[in-house]
C-alpha atoms as a PDB file:
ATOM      1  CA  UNK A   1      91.372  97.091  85.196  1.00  0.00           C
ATOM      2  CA  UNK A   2      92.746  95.850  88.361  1.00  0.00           C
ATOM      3  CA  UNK A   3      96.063  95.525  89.512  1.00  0.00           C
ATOM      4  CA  UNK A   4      96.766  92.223  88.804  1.00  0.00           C
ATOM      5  CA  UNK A   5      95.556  92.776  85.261  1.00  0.00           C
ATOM      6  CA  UNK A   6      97.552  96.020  85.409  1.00  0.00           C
ATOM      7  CA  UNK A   7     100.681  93.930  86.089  1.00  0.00           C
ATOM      8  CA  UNK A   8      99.595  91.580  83.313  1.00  0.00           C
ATOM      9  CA  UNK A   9      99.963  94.032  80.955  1.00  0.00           C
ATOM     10  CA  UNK A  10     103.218  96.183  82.117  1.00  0.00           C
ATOM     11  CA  UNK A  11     105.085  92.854  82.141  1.00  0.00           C
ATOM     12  CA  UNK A  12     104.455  92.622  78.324  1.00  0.00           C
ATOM     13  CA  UNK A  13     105.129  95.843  77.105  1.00  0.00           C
ATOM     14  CA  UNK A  14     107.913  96.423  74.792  1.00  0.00           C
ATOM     15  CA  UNK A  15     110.750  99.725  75.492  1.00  0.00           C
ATOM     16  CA  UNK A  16     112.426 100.746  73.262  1.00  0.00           C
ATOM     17  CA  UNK A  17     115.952 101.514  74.270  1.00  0.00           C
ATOM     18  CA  UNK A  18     119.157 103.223  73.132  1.00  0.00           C
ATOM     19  CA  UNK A  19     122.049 101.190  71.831  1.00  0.00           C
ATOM     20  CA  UNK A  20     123.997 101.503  74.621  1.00  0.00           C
ATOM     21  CA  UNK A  21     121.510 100.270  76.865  1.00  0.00           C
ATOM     22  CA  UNK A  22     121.708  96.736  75.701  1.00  0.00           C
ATOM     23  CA  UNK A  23     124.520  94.479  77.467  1.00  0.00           C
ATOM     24  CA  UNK A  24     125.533  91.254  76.636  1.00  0.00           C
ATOM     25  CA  UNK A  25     124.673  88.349  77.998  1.00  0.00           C
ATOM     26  CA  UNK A  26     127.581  87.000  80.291  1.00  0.00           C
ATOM     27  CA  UNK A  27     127.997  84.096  82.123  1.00  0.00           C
ATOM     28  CA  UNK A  28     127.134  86.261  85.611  1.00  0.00           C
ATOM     29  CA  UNK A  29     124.365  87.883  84.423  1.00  0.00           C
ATOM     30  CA  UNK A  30     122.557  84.620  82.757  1.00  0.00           C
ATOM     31  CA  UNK A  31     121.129  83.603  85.928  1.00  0.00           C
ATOM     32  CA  UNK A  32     118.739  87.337  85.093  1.00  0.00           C
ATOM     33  CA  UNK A  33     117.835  86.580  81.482  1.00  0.00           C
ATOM     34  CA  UNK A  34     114.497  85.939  80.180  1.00  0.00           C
ATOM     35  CA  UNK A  35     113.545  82.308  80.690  1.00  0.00           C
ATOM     36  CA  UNK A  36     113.781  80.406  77.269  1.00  0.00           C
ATOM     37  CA  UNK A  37     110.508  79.049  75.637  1.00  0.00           C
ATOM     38  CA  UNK A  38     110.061  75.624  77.692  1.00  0.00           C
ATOM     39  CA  UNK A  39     111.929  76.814  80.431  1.00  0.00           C
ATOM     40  CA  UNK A  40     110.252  78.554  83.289  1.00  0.00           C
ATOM     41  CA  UNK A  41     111.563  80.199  86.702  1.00  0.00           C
ATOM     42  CA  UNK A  42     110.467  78.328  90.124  1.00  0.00           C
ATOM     43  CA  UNK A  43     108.228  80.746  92.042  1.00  0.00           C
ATOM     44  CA  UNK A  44     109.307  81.911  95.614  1.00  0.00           C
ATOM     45  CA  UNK A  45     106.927  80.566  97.998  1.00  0.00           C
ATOM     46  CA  UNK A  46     107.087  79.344 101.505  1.00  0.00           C
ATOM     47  CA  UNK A  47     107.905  76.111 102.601  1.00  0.00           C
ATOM     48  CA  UNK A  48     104.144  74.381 103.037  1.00  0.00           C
ATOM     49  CA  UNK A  49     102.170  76.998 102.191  1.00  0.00           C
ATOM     50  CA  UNK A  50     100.239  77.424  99.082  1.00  0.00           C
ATOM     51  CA  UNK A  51     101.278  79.565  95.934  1.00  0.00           C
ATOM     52  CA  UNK A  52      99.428  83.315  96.953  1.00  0.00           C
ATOM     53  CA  UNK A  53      97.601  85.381  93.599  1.00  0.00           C
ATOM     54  CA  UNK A  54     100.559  87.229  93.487  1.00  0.00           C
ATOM     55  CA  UNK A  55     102.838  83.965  92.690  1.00  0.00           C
ATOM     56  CA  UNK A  56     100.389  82.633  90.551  1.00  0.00           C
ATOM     57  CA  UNK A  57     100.062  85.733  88.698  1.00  0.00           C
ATOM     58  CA  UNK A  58     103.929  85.843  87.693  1.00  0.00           C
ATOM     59  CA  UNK A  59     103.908  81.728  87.327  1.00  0.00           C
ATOM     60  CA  UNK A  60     101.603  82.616  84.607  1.00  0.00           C
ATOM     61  CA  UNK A  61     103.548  85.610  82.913  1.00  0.00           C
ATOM     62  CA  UNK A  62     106.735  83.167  83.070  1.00  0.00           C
ATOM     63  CA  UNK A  63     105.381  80.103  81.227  1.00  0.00           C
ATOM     64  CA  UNK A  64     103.745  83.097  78.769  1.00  0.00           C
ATOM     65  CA  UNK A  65     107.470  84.331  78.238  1.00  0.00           C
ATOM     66  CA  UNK A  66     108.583  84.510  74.554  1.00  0.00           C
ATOM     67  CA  UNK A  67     110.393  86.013  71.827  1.00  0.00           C
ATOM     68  CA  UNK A  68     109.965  89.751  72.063  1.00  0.00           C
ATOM     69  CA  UNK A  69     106.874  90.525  70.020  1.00  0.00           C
ATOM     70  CA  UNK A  70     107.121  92.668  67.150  1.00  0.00           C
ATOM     71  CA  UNK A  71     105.355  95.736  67.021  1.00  0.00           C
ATOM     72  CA  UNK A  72     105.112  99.655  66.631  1.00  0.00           C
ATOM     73  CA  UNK A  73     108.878 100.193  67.138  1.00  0.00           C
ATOM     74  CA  UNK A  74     111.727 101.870  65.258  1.00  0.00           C
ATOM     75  CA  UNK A  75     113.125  99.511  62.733  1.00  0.00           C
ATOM     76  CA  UNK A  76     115.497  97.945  63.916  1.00  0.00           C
ATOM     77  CA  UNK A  77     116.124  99.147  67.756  1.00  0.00           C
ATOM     78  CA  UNK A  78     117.165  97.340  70.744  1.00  0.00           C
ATOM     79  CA  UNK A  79     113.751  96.370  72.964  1.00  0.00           C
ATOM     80  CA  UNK A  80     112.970  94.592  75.842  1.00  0.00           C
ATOM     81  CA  UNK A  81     109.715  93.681  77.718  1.00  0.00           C
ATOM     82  CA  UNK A  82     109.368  95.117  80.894  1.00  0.00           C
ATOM     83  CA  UNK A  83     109.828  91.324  82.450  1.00  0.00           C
ATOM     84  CA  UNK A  84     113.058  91.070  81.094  1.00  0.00           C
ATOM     85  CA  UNK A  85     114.215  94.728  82.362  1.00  0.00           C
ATOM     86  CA  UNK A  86     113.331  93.882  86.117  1.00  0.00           C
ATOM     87  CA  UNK A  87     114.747  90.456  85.725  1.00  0.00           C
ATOM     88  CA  UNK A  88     118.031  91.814  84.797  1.00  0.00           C
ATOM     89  CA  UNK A  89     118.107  94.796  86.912  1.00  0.00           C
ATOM     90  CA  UNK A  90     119.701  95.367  90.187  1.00  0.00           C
ATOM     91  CA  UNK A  91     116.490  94.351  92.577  1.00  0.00           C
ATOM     92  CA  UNK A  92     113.800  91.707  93.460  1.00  0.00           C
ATOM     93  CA  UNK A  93     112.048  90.139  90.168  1.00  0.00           C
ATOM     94  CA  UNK A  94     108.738  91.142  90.481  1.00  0.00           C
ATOM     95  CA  UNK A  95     107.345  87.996  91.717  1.00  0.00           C
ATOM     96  CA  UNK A  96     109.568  87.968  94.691  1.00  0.00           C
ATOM     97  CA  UNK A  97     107.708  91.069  96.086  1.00  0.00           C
ATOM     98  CA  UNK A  98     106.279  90.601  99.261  1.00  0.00           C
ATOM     99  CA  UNK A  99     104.752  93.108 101.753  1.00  0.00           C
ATOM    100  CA  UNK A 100     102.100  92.479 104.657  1.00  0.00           C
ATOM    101  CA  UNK A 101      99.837  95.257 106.130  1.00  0.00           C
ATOM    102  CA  UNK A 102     101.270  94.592 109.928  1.00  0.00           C
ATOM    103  CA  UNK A 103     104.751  95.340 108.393  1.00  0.00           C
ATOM    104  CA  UNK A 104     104.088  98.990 108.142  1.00  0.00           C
ATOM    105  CA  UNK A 105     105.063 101.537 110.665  1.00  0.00           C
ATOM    106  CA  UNK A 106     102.980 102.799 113.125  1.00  0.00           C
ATOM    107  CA  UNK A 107     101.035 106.070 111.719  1.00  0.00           C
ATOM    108  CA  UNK A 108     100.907 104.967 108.032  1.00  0.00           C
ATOM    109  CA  UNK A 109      97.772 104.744 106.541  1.00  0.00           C
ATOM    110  CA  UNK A 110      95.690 106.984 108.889  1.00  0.00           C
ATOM    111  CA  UNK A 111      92.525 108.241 108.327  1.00  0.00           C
ATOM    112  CA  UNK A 112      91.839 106.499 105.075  1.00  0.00           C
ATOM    113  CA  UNK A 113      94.952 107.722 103.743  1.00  0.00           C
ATOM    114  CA  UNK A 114      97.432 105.128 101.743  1.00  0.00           C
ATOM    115  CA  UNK A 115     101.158 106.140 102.365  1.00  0.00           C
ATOM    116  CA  UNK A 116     102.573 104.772  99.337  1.00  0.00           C
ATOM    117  CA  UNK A 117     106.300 105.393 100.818  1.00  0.00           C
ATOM    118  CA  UNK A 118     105.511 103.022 103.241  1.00  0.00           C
ATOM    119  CA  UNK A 119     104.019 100.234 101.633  1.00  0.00           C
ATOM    120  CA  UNK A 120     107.035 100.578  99.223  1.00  0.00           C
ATOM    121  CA  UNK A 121     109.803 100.787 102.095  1.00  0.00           C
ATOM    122  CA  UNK A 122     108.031  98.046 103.538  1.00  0.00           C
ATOM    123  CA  UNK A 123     108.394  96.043 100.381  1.00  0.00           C
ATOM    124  CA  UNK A 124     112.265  96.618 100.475  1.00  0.00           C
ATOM    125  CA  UNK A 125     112.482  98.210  96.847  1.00  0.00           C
ATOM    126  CA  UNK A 126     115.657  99.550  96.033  1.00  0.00           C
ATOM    127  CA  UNK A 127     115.939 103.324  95.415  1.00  0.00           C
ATOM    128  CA  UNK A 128     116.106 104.778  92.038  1.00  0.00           C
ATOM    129  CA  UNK A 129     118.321 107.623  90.812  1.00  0.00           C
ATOM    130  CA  UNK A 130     114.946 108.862  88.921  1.00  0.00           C
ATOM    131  CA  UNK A 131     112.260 107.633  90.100  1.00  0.00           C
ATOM    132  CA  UNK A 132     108.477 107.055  88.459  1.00  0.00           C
ATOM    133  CA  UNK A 133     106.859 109.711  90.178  1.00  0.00           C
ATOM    134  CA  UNK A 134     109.610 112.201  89.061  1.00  0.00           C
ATOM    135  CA  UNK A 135     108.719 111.423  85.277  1.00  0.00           C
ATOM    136  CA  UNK A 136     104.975 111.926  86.338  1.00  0.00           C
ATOM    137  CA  UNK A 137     105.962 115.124  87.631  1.00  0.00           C
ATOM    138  CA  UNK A 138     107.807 115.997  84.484  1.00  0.00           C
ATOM    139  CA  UNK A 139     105.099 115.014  82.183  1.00  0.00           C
ATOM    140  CA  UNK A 140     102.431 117.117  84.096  1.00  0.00           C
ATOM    141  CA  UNK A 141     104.969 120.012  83.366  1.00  0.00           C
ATOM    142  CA  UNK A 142     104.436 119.649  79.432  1.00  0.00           C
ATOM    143  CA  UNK A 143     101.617 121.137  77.562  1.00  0.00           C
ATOM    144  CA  UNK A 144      98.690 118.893  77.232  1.00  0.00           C
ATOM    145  CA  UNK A 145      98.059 120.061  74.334  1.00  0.00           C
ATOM    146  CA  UNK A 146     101.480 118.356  72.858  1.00  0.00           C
ATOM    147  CA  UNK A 147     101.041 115.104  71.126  1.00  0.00           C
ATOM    148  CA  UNK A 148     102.469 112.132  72.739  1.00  0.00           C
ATOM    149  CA  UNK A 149     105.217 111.366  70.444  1.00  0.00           C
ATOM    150  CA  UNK A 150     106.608 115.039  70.993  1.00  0.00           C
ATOM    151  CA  UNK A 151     106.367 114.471  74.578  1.00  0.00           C
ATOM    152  CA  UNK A 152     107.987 110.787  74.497  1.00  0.00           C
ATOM    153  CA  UNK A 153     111.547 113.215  72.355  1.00  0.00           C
ATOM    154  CA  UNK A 154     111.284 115.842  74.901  1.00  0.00           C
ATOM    155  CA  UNK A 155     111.205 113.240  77.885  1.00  0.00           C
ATOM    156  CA  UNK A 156     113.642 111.193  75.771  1.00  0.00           C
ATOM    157  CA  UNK A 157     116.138 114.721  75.500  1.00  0.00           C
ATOM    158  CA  UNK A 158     115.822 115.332  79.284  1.00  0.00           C
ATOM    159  CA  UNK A 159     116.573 111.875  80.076  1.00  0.00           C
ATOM    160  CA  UNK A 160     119.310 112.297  77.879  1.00  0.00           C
ATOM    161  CA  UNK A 161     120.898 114.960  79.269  1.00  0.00           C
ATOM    162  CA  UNK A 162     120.831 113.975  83.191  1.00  0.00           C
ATOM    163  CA  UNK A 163     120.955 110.002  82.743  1.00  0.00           C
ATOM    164  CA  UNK A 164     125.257 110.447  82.312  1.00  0.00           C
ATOM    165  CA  UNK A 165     124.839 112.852  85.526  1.00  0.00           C
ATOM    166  CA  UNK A 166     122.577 110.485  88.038  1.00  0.00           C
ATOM    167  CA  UNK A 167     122.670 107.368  86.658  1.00  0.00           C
ATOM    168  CA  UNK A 168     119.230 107.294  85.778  1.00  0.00           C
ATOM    169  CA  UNK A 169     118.048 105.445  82.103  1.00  0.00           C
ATOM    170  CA  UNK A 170     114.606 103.908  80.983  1.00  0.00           C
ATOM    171  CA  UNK A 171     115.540 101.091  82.556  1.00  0.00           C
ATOM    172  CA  UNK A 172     115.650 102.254  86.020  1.00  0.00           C
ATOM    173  CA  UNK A 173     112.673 104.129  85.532  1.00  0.00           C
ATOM    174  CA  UNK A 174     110.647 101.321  84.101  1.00  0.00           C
ATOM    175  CA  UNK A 175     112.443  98.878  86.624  1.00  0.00           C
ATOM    176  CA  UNK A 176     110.834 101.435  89.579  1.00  0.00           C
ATOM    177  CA  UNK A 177     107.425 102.010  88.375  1.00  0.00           C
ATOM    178  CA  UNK A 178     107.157  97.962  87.911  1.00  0.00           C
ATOM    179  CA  UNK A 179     108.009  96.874  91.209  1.00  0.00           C
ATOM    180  CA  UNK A 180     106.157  99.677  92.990  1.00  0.00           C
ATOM    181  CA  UNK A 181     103.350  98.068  91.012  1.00  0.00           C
ATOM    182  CA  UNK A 182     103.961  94.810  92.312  1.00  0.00           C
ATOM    183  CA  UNK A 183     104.187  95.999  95.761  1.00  0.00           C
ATOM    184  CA  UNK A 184     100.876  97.699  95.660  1.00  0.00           C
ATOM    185  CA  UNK A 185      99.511  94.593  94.206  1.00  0.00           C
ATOM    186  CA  UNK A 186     101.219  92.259  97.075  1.00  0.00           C
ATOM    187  CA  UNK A 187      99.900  94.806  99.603  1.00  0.00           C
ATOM    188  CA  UNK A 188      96.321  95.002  98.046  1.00  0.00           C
ATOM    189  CA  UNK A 189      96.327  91.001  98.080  1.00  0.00           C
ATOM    190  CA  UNK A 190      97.713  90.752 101.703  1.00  0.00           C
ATOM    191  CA  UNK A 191      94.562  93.090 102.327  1.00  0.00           C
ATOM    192  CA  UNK A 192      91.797  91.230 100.787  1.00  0.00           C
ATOM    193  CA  UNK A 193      93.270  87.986 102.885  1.00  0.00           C
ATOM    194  CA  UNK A 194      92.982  90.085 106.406  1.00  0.00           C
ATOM    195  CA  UNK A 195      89.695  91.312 105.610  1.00  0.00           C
ATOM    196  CA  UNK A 196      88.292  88.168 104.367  1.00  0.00           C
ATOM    197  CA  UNK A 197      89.755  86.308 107.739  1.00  0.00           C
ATOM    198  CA  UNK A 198      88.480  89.187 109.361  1.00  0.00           C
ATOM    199  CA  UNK A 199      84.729  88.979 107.902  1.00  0.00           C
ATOM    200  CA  UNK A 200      84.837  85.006 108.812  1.00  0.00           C
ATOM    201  CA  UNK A 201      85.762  85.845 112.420  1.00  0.00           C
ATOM    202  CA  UNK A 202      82.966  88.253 112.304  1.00  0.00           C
ATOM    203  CA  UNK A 203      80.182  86.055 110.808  1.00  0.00           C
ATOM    204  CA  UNK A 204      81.177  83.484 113.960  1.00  0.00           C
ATOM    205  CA  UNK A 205      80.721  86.140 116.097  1.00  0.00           C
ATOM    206  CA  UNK A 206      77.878  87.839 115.080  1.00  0.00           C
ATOM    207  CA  UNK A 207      76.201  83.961 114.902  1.00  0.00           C
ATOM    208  CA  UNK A 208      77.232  83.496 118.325  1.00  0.00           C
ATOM    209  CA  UNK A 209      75.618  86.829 119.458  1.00  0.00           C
ATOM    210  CA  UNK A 210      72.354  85.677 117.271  1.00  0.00           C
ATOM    211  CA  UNK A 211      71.967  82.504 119.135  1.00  0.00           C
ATOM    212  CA  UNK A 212      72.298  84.389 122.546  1.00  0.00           C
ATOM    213  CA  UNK A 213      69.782  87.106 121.523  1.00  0.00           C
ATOM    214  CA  UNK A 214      67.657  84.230 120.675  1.00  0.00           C
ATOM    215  CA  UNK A 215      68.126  82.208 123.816  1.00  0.00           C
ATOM    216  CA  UNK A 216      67.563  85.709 125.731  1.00  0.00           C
ATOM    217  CA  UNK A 217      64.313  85.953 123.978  1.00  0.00           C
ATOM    218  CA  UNK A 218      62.866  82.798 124.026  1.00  0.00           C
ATOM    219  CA  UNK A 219      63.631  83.399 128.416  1.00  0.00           C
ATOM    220  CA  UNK A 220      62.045  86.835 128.138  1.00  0.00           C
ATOM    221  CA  UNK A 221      59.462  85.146 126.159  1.00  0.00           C
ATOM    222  CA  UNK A 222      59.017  82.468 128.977  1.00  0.00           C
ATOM    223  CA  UNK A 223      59.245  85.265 131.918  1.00  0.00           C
ATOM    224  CA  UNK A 224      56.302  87.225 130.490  1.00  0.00           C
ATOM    225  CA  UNK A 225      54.068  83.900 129.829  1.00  0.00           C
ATOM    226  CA  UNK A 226      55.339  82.897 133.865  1.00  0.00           C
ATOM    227  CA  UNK A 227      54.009  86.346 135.080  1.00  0.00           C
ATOM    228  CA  UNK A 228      50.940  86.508 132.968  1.00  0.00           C
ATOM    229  CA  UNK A 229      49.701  82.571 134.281  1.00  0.00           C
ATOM    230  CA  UNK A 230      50.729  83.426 138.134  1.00  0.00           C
ATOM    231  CA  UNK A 231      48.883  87.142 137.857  1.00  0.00           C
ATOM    232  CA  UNK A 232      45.725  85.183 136.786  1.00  0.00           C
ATOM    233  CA  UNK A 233      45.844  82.158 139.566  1.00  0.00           C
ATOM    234  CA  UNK A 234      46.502  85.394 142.220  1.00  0.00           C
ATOM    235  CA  UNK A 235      43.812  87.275 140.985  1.00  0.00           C
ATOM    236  CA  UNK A 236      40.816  84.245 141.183  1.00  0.00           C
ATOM    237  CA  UNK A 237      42.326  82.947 144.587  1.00  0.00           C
ATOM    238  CA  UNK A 238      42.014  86.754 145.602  1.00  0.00           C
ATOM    239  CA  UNK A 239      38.296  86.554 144.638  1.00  0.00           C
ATOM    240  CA  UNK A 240      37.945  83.192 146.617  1.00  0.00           C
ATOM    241  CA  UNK A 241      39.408  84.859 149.762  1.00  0.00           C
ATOM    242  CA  UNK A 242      36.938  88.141 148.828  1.00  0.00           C
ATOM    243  CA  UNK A 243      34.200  85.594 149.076  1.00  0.00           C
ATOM    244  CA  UNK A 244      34.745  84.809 152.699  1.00  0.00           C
ATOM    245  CA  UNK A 245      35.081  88.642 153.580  1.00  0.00           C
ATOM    246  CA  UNK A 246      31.232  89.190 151.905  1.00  0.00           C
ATOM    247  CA  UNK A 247      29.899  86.358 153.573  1.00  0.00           C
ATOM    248  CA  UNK A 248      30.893  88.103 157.175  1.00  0.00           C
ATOM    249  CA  UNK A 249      30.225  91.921 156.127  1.00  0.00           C
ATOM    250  CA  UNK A 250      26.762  93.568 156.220  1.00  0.00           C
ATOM    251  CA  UNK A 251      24.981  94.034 152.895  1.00  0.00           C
ATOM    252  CA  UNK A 252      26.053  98.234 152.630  1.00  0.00           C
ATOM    253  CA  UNK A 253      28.627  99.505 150.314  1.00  0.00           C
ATOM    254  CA  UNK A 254      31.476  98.941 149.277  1.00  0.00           C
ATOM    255  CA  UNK A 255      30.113  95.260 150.098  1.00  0.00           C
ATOM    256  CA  UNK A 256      29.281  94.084 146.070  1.00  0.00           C
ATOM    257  CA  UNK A 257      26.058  92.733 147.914  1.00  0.00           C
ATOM    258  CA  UNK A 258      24.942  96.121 148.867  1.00  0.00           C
ATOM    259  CA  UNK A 259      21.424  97.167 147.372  1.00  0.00           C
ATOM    260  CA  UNK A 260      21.701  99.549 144.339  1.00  0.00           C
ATOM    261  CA  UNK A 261      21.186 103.194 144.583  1.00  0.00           C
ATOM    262  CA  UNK A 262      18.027 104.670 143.339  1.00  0.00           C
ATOM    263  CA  UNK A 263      18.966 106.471 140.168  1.00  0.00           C
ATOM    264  CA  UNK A 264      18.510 110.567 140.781  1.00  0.00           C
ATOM    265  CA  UNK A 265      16.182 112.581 139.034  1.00  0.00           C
ATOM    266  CA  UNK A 266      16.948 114.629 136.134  1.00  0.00           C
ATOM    267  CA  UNK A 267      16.256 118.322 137.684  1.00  0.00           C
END
C-alpha cells in the first residue's frame, strides 16, 4: 500500500472516543466541521497552477465525506473519522500540508538517511503533548503476546491517567500521526516531481552527448578513411619515383633488378 492509499484509508477510520471528548458544534468552530453530504471544501492550491496528487487525493476524500459509518464500535459511543478529528483540531487540515525537498535544512537526509524531524518541521506541524511515536514506543513496551483488545484498555488506562496531566487525548494523538502522514506523503510527491524533472533534463542531456559521440565518430570514421586513401596514393607515387632510381643504378643488390643468388647446397 502506498502512501496515498495509506492516507485513503486513515482518513476513514472510525475512533472511538470518551464522552467528554465530544464538543458541540458552535458557531466558531463550524467553519472545522465535517463538510455536509453535497457540500465539499475548496482545495488550497496556488493561483495558476494545477491541483498536485496530494490535493486531488483529499478533493476526493471530501466529496467521499458522509455520515459516520457504522461499524465494530461500542454501542452507543461518541466516534469520529479521523477527517473530522484533524478538521476540527488545532492545525492544518490535512490537505493543506505542504513541504518541498529544498525546504529542508542543510545536513538532513544524508547518506540515504530520511530525517523524519525535518521533513515534519519543514511541514510546519504543530507539536503534540503525546506524540505518535511515543504510543509506538509504549506499545513495543507491552507483551506481544497480549491480544489487541487488552492492549487497546491498557493504552486506553495510561492515556487515562496522564491525558488530565499533559493535555494529551486520542485526538491529539490521532490528529499527529495523520498529518505526519500527510507530510511524508507531500514530501514523497514533491520527490517523485524533482526526480522526474530531473530524469527529463537528463534524457536531453544524455541525447545531446549521443549526437556528439556520433558526430565524433562519423569524423574519426572520416580521419581513418582520409589516412588510409593518402597512405596508398604515397606509397604507388613512391614506387614511381623508385622506378627512376633502378633505371640509373647498376643491376647488383639491393637493386630489385639484381640477378638471383644461386641457392646453397645442402651440406
Amino acid at each position: 500500500m502506498n502512501l496515498h492509499d495509506t492516507l485513503r484509508k486513515a482518513a476513514g477510520l472510525l475512533v472511538e472516543l470518551p464522552p467528554e471528548e465530544i464538543t458541540e458544534t458552535t458557531p466558531e468552530t463550524e467553519s472545522h466541521a465535517a463538510p455536509q453530504p453535497g457540500v465539499h471544501a475548496p482545495m488550497p492550491t496556488k493561483p495558476g497552477s494545477a491541483p498536485s496528487e496530494t490535493d486531488k487525493l483529499w478533493a476526493d476524500l471530501e466529496k467521499a465525506a458522509q455520515p459516520l459509518r457504522g461499524g465494530n464500535v461500542t454501542a452507543g459511543a461518541p466516534t469520529k473519522t479521523v477527517g473530522q478529528i484533524v478538521r476540527e483540531g488545532d492545525g492544518p487540515n490535512l490537505d493543506q500540508i505542504q513541504v518541498a525537498p529544498n525546504t529542508l535544512p542543510a545536513g538532513a537526509n544524508v547518506g540515504g538517511t530520511v530525517d523524519f524531524a525535518a521533513i515534519y518541521q519543514a511541514a510546519k506541524l504543530p507539536s503534540a503533548p503525546y506524540t505518535a511515536e511515543q504510543i509506538l514506543e509504549m506499545l513495543a513496551s507491552l507483551p506481544a503476546e497480549l491480544p489487541l483488545d487488552t492492549r487497546r484498555i491498557m493504552v486506553k488506562a495510561a492515556m487515562n491517567s496522564m491525558g488530565k496531566a499533559i493535555g494529551a487525548t486520542a485526538e491529539t494523538i490521532v490528529a499527529d500521526a495523520s498529518r505526519k502522514l500527510a507530510a511524508l506523503a507531500a514530501y514523497t510527491d514533491n520527490l517523485t516531481k524533482l526526480s522526474t524533472e530531473y530524469a527529463a533534463t537528463s534524457e536531453r542531456k544524455i541525447a545531446g552527448l549521443q549526437a556528439e559521440i556520433e558526430t565524433t565518430r562519423a569524423a574519426m570514421t572520416a580521419a581513418q578513411q582520409r589516412q588510409t586513401q593518402e597512405t596508398e596514393r604515397c606509397q604507388a607515387e613512391a614506387r614511381r619515383l623508385d622506378e627512376v632510381l633502378e633505371f640509373f643504378s647498376l643491376d647488383v643488390p639491393p637493386s630489385r633488378h639484381a640477378p638471383a643468388e644461386p641457392a646453397k647446397p645442402n651440406p
